[in-house]
PDB file of N, CA and C in Angstrom:
ATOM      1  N   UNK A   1      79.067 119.935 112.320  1.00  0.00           N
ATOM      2  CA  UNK A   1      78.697 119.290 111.093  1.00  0.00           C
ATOM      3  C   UNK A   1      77.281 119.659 110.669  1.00  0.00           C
ATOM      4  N   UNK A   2      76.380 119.912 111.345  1.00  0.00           N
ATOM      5  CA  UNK A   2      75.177 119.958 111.067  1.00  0.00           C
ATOM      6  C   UNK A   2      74.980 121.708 110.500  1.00  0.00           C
ATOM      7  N   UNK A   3      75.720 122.496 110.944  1.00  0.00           N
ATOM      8  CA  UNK A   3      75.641 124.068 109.847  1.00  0.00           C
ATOM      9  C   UNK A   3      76.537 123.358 108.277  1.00  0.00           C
ATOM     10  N   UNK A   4      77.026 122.174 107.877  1.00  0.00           N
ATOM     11  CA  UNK A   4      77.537 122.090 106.955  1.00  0.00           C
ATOM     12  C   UNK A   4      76.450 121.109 105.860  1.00  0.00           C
ATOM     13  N   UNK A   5      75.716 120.437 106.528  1.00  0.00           N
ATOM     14  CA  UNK A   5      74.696 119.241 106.013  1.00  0.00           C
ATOM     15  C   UNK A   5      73.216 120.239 105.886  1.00  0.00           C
ATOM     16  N   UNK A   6      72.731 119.675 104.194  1.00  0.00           N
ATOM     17  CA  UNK A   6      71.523 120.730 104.578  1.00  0.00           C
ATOM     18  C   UNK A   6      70.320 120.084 104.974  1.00  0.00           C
ATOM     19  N   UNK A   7      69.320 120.886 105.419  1.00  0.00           N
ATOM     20  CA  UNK A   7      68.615 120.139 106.285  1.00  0.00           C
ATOM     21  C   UNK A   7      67.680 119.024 105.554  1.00  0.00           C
ATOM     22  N   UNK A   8      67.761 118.152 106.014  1.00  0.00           N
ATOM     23  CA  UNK A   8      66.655 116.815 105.687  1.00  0.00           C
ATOM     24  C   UNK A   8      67.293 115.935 104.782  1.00  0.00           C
ATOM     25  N   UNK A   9      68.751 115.907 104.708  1.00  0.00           N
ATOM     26  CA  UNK A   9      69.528 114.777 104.364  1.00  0.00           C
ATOM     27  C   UNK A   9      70.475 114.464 105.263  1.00  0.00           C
ATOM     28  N   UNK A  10      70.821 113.250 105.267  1.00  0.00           N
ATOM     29  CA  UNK A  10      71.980 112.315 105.853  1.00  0.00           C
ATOM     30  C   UNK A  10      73.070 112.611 105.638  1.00  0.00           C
ATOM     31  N   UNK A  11      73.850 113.125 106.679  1.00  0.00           N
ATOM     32  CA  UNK A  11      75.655 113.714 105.995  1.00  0.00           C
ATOM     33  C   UNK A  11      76.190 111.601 105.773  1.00  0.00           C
ATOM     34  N   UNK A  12      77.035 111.495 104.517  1.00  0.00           N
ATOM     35  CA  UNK A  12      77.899 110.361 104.525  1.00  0.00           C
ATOM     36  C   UNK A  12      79.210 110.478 104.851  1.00  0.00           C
ATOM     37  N   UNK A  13      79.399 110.177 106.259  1.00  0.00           N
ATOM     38  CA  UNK A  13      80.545 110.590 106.748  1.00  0.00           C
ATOM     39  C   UNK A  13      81.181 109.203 106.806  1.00  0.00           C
ATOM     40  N   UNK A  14      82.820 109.138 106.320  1.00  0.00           N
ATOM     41  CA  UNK A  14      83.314 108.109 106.394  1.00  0.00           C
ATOM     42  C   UNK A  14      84.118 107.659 107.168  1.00  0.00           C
ATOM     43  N   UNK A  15      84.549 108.998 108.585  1.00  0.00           N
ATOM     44  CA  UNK A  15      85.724 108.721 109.625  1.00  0.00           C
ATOM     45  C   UNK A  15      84.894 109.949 110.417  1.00  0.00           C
ATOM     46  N   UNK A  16      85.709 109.565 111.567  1.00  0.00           N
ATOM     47  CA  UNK A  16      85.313 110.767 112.861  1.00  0.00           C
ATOM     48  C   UNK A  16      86.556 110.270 113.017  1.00  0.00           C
ATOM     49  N   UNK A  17      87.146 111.418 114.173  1.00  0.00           N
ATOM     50  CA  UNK A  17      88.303 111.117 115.274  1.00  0.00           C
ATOM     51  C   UNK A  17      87.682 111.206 116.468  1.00  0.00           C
ATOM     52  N   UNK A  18      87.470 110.130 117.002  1.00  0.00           N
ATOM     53  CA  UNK A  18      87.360 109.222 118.583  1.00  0.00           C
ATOM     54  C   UNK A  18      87.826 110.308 119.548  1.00  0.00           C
ATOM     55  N   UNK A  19      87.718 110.288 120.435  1.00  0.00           N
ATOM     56  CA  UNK A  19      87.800 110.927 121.789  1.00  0.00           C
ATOM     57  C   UNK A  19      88.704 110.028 122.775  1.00  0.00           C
ATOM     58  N   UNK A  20      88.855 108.758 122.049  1.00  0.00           N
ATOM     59  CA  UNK A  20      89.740 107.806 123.279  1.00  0.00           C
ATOM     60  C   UNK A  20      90.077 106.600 122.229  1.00  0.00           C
ATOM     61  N   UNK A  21      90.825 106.343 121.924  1.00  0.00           N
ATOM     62  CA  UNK A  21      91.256 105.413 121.428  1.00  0.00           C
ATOM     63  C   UNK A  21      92.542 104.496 121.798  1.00  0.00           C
ATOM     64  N   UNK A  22      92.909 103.426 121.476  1.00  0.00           N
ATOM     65  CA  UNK A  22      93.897 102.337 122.058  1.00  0.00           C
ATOM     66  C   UNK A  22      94.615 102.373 120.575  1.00  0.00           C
ATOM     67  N   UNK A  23      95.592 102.651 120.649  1.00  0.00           N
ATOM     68  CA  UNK A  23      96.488 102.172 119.128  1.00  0.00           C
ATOM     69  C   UNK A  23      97.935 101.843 119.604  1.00  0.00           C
ATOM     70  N   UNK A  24      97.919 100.215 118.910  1.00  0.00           N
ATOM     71  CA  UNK A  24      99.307  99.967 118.962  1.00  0.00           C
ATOM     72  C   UNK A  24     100.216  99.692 117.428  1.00  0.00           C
ATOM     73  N   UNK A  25     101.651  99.700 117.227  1.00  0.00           N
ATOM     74  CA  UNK A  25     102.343  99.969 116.209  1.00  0.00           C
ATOM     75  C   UNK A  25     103.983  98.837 116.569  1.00  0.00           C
ATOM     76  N   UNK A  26     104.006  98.569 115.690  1.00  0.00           N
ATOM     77  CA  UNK A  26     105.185  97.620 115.566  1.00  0.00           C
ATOM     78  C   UNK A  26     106.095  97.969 113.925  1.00  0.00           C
ATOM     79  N   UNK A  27     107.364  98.430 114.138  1.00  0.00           N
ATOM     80  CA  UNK A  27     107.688  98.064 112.352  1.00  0.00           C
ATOM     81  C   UNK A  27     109.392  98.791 112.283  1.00  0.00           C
ATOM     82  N   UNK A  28     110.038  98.790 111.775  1.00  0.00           N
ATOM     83  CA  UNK A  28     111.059  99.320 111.278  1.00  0.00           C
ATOM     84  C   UNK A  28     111.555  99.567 109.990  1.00  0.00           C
ATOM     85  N   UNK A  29     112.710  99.890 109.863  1.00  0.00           N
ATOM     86  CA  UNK A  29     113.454 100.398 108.635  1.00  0.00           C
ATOM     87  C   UNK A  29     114.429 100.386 108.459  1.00  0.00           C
ATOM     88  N   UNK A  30     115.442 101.146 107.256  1.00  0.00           N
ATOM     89  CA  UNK A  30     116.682 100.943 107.174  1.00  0.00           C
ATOM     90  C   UNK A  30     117.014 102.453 106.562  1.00  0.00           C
ATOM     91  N   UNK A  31     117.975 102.934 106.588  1.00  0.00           N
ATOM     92  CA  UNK A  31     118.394 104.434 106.007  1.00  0.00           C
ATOM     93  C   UNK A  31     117.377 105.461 105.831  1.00  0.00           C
ATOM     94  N   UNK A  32     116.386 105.221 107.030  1.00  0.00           N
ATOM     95  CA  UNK A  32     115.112 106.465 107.000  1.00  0.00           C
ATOM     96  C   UNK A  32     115.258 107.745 107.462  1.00  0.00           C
ATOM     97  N   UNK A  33     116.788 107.755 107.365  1.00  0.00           N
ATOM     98  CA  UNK A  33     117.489 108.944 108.246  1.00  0.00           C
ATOM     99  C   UNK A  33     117.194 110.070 106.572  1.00  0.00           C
ATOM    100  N   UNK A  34     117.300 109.403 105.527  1.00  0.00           N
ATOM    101  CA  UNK A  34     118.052 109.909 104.258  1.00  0.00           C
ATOM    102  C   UNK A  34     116.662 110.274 103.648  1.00  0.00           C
ATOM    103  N   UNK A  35     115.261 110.133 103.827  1.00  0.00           N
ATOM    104  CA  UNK A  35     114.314 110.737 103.244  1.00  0.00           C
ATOM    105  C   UNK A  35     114.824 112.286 103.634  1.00  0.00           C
ATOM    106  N   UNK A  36     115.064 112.765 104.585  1.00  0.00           N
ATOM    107  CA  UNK A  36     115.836 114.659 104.767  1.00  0.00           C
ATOM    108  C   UNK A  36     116.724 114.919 104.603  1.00  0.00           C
ATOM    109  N   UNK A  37     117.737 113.463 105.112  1.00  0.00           N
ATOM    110  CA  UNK A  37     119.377 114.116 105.134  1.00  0.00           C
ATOM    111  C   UNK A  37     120.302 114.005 104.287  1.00  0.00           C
ATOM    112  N   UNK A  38     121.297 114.647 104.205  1.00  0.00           N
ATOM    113  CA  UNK A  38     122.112 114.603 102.729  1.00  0.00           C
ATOM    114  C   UNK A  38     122.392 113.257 103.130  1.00  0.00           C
ATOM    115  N   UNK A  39     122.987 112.858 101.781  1.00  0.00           N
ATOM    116  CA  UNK A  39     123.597 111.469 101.229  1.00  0.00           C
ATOM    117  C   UNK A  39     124.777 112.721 100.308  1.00  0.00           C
ATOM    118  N   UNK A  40     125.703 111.751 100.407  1.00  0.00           N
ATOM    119  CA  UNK A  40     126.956 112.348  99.446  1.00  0.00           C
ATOM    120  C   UNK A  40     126.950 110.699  98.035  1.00  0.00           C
ATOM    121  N   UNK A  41     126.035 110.230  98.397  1.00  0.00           N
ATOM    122  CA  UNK A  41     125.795 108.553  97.334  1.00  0.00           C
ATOM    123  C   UNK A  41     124.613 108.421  97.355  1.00  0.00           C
ATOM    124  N   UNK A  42     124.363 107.613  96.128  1.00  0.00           N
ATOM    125  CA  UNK A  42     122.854 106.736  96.461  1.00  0.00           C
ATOM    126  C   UNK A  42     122.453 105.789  97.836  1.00  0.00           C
ATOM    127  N   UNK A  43     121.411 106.038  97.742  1.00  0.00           N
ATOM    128  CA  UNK A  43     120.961 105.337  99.315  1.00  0.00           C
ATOM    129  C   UNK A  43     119.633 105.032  99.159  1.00  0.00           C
ATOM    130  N   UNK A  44     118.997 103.778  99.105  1.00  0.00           N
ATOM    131  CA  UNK A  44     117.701 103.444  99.179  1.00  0.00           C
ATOM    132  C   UNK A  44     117.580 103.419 100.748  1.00  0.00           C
ATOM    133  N   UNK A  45     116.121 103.997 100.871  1.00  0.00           N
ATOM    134  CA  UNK A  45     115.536 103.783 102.217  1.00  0.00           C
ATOM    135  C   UNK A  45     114.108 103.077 101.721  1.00  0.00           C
ATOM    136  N   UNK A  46     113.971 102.709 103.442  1.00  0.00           N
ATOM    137  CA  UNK A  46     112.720 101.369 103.627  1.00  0.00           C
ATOM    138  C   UNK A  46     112.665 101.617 104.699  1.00  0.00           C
ATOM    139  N   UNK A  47     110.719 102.009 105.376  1.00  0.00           N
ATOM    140  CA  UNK A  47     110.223 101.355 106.626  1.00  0.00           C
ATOM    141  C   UNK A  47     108.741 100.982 106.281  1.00  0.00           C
ATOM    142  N   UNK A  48     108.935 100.123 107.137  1.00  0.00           N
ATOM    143  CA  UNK A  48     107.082  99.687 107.222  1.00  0.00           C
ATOM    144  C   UNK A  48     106.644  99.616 108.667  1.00  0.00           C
ATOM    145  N   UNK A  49     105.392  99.402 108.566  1.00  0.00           N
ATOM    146  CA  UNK A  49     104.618  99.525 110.204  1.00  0.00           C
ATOM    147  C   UNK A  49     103.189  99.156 110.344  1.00  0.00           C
ATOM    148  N   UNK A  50     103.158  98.157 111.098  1.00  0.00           N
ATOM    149  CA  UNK A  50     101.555  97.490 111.181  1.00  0.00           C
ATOM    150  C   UNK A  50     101.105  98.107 112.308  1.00  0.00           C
ATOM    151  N   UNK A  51      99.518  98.674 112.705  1.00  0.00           N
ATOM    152  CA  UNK A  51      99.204  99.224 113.834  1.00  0.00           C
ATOM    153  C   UNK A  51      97.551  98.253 113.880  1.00  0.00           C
ATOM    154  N   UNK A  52      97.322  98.534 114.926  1.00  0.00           N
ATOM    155  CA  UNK A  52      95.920  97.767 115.365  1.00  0.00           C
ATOM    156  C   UNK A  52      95.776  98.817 116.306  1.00  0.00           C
ATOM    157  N   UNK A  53      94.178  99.464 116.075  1.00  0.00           N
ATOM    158  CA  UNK A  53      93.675 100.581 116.600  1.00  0.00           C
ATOM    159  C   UNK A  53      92.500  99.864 116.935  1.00  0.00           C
ATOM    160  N   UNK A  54      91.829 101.046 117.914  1.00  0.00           N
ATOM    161  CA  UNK A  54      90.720  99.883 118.734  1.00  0.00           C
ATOM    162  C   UNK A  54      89.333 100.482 118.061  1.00  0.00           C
ATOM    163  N   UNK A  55      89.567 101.798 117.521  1.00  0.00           N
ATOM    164  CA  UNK A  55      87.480 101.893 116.417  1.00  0.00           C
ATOM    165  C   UNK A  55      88.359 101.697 114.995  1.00  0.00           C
ATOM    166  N   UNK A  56      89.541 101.407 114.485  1.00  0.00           N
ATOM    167  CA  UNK A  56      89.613 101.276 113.181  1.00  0.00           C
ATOM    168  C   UNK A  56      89.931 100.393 112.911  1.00  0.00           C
ATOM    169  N   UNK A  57      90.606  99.378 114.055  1.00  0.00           N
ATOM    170  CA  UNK A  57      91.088  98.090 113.005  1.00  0.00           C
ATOM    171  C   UNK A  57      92.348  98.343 112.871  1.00  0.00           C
ATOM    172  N   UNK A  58      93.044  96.988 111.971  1.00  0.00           N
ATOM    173  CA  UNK A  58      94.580  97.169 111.854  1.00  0.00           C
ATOM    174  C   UNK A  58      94.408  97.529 110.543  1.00  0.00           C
ATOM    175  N   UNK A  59      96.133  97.977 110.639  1.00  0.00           N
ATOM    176  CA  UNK A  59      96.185  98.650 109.048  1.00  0.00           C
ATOM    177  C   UNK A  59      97.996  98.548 109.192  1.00  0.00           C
ATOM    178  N   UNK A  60      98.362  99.085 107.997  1.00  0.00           N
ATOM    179  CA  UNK A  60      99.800  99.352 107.695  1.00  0.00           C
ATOM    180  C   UNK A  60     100.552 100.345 106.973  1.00  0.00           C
ATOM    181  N   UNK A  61     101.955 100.635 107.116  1.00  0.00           N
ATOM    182  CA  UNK A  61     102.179 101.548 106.710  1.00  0.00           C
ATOM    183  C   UNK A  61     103.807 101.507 106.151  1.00  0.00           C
ATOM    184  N   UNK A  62     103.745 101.453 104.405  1.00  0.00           N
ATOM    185  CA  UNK A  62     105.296 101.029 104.174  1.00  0.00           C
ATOM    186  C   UNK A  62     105.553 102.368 102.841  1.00  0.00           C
ATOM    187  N   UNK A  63     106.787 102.340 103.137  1.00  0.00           N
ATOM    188  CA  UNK A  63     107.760 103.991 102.631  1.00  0.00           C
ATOM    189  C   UNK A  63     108.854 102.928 101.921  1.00  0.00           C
ATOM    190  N   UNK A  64     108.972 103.322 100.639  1.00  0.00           N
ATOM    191  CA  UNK A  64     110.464 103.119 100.151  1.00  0.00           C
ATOM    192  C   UNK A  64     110.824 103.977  99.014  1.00  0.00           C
ATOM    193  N   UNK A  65     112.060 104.195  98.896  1.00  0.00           N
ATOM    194  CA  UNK A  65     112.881 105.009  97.746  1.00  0.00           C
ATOM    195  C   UNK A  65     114.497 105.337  98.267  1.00  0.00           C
ATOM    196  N   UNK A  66     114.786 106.040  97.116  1.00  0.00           N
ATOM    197  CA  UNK A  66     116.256 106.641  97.429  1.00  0.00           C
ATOM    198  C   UNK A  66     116.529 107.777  97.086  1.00  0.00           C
ATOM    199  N   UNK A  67     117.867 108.150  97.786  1.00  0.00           N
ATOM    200  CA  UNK A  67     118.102 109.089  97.699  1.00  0.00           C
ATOM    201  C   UNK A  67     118.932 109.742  97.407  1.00  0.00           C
ATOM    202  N   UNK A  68     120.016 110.869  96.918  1.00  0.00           N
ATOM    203  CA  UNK A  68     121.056 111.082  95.961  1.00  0.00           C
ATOM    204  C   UNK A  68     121.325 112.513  95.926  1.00  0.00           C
ATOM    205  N   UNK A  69     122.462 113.334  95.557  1.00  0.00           N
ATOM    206  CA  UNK A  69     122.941 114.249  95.693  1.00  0.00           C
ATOM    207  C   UNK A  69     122.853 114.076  93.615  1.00  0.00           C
ATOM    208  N   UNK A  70     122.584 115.689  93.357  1.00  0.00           N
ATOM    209  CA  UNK A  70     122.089 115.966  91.426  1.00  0.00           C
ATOM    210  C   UNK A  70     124.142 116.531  91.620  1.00  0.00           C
ATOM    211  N   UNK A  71     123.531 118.265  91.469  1.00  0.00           N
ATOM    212  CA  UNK A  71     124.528 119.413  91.785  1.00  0.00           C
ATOM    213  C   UNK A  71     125.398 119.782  92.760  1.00  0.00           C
ATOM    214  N   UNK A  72     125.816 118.614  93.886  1.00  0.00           N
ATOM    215  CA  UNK A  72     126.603 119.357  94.659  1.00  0.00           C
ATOM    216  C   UNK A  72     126.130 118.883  96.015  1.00  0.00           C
ATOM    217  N   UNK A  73     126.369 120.330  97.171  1.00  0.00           N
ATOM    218  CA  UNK A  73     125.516 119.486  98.038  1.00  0.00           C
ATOM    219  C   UNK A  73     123.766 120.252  98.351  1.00  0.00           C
ATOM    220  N   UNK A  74     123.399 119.235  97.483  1.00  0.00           N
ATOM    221  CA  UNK A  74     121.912 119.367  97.293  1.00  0.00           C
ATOM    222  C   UNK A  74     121.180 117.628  97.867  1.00  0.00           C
ATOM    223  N   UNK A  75     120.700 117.191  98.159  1.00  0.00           N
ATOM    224  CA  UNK A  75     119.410 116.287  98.149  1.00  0.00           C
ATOM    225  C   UNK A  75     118.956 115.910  97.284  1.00  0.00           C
ATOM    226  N   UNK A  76     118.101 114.963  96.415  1.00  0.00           N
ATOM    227  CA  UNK A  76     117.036 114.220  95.967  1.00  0.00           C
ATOM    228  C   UNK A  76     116.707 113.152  96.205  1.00  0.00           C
ATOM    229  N   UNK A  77     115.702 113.197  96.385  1.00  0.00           N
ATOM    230  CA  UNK A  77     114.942 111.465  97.234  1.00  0.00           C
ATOM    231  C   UNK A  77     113.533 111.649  96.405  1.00  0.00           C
ATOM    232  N   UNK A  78     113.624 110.333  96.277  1.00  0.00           N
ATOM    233  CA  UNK A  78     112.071 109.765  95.447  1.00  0.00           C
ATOM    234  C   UNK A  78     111.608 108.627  96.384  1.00  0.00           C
ATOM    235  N   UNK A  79     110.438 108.741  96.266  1.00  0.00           N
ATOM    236  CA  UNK A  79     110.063 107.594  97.949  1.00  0.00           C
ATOM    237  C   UNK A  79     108.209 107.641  96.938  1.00  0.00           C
ATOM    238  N   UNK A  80     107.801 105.928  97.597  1.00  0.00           N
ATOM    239  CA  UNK A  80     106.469 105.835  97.191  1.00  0.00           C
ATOM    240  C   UNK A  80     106.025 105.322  98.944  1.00  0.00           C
ATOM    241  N   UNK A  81     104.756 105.552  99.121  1.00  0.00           N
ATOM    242  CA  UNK A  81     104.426 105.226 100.037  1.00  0.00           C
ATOM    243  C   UNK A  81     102.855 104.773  99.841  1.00  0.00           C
ATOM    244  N   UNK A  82     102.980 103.569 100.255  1.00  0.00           N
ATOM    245  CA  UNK A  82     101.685 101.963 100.695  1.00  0.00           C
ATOM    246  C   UNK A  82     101.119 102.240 101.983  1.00  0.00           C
ATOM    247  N   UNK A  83      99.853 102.259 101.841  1.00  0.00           N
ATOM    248  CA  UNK A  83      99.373 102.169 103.561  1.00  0.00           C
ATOM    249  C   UNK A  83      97.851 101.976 103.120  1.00  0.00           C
ATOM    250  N   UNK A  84      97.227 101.783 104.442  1.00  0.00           N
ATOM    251  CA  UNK A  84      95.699 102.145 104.455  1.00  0.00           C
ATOM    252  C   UNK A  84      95.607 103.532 105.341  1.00  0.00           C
ATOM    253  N   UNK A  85      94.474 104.025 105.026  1.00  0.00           N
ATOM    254  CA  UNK A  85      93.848 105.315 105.764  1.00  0.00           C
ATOM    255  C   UNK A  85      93.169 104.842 106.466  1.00  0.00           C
ATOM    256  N   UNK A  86      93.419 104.467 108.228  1.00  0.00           N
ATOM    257  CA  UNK A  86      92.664 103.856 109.141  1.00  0.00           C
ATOM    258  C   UNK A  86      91.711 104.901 109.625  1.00  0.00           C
ATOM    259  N   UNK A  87      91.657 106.237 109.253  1.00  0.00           N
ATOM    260  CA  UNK A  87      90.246 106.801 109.608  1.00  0.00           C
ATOM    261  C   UNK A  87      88.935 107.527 108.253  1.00  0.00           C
ATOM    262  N   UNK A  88      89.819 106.045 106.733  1.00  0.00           N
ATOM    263  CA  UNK A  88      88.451 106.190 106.326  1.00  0.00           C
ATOM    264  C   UNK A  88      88.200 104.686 105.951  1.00  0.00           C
ATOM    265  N   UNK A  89      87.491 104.473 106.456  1.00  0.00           N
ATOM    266  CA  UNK A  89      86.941 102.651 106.622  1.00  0.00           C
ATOM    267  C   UNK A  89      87.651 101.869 105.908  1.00  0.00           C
ATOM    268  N   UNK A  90      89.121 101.829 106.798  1.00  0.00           N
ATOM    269  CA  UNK A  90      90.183 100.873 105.868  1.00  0.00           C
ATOM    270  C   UNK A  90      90.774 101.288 104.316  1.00  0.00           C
ATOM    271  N   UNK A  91      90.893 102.677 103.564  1.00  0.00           N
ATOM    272  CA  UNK A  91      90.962 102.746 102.623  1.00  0.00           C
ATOM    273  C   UNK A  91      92.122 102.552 102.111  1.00  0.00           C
ATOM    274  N   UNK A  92      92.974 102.370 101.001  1.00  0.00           N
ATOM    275  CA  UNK A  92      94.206 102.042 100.907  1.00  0.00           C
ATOM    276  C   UNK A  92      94.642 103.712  99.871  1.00  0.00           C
ATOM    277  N   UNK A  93      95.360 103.863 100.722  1.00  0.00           N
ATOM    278  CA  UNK A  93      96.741 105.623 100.028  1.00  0.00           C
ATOM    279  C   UNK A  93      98.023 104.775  99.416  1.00  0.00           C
ATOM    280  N   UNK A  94      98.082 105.643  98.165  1.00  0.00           N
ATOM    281  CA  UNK A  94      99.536 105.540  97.390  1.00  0.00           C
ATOM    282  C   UNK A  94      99.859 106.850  97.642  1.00  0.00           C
ATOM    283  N   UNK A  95     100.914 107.059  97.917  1.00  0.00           N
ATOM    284  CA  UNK A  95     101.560 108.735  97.635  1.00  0.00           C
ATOM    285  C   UNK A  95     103.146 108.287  96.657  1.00  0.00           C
ATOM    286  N   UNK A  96     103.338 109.285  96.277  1.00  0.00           N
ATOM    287  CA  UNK A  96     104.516 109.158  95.652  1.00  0.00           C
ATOM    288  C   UNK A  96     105.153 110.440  95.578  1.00  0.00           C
ATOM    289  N   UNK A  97     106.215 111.126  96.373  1.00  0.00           N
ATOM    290  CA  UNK A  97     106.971 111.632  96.730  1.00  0.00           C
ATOM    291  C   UNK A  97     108.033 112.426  95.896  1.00  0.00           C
ATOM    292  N   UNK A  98     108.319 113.543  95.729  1.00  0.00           N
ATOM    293  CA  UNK A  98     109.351 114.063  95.375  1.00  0.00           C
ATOM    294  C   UNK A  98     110.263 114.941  95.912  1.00  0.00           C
ATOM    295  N   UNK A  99     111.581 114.890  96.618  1.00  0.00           N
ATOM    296  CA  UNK A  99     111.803 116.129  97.657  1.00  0.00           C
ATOM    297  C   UNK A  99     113.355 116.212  97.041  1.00  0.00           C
ATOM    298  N   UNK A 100     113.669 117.782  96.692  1.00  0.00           N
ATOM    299  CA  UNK A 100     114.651 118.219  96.303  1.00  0.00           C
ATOM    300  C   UNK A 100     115.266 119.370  97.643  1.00  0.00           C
ATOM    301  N   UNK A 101     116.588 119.079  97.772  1.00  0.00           N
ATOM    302  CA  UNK A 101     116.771 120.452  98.852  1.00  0.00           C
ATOM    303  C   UNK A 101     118.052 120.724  98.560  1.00  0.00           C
ATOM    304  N   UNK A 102     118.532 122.437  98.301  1.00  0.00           N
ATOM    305  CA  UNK A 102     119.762 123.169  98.533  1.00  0.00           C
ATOM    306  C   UNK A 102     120.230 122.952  99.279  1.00  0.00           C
ATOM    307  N   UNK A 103     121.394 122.945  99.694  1.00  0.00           N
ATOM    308  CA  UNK A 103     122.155 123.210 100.925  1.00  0.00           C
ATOM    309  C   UNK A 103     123.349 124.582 100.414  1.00  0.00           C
ATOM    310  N   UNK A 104     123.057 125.965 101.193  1.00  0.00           N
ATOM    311  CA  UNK A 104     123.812 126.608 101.040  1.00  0.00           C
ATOM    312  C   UNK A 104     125.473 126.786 101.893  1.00  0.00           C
ATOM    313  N   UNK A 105     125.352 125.705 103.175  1.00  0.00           N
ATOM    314  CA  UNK A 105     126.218 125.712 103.833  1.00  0.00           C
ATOM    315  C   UNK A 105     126.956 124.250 103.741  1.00  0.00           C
ATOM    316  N   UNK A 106     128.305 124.352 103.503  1.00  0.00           N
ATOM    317  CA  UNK A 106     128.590 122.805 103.299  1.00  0.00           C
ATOM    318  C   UNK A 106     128.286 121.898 104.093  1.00  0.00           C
ATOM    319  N   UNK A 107     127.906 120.352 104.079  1.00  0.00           N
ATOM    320  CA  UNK A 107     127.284 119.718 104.876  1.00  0.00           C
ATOM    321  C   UNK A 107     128.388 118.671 104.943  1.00  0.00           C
ATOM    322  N   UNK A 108     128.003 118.723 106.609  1.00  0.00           N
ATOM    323  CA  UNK A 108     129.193 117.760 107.422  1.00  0.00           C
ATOM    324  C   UNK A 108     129.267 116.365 107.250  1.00  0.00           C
TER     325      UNK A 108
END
């Protein structure tokens, strides 16, 4: 870090990764198989997950959307995902997701 900071200021760093840390995780879901795998129907999926880490604190982590065949056997899933970023001082991430996939071989 210090060939990246120039000299005679303070880098503002908002996370390091620890060398030893304790993290525990608790949470489940339902059809989280289907964020990759074909669906031949609609299918909403859902998981969430609370963790308590020992330099960050607790935080959480929840996924939902569905998923659906357009053309054939192809994929589409739309999924938003809720969490905090436990290695930047608790920050809270939205992502929002788009995943389309071919399948050139028929799927079982």
């Amino acid at each position: 870090m210090t060939t990246l900071v120039p000299p005679g200021q303070t880098p503002a760093i908002g996370f390091f990764v620890p060398r030893s840390y304790v993290q525990a995780c608790a949470g489940g879901g339902f059809n989280d198989r289907y964020q990759v795998d074909y669906t031949s129907q609609l299918r909403p999926f859902l998981n969430a997950s609370v963790c308590a880490n020992t330099d960050y604190g607790p935080g959480y982590s929840t996924t939902a959307g569905i998923a659906l065949p357009l053309l054939g056997p192809d994929h589409f899933s739309i999924g938003l995902q809720l969490g905090t970023n436990l290695g930047a001082a608790g920050g809270v991430t939205q992502t929002f997701t788009l995943a389309y996939r071919y399948y050139f071989k028929p799927v079982n």
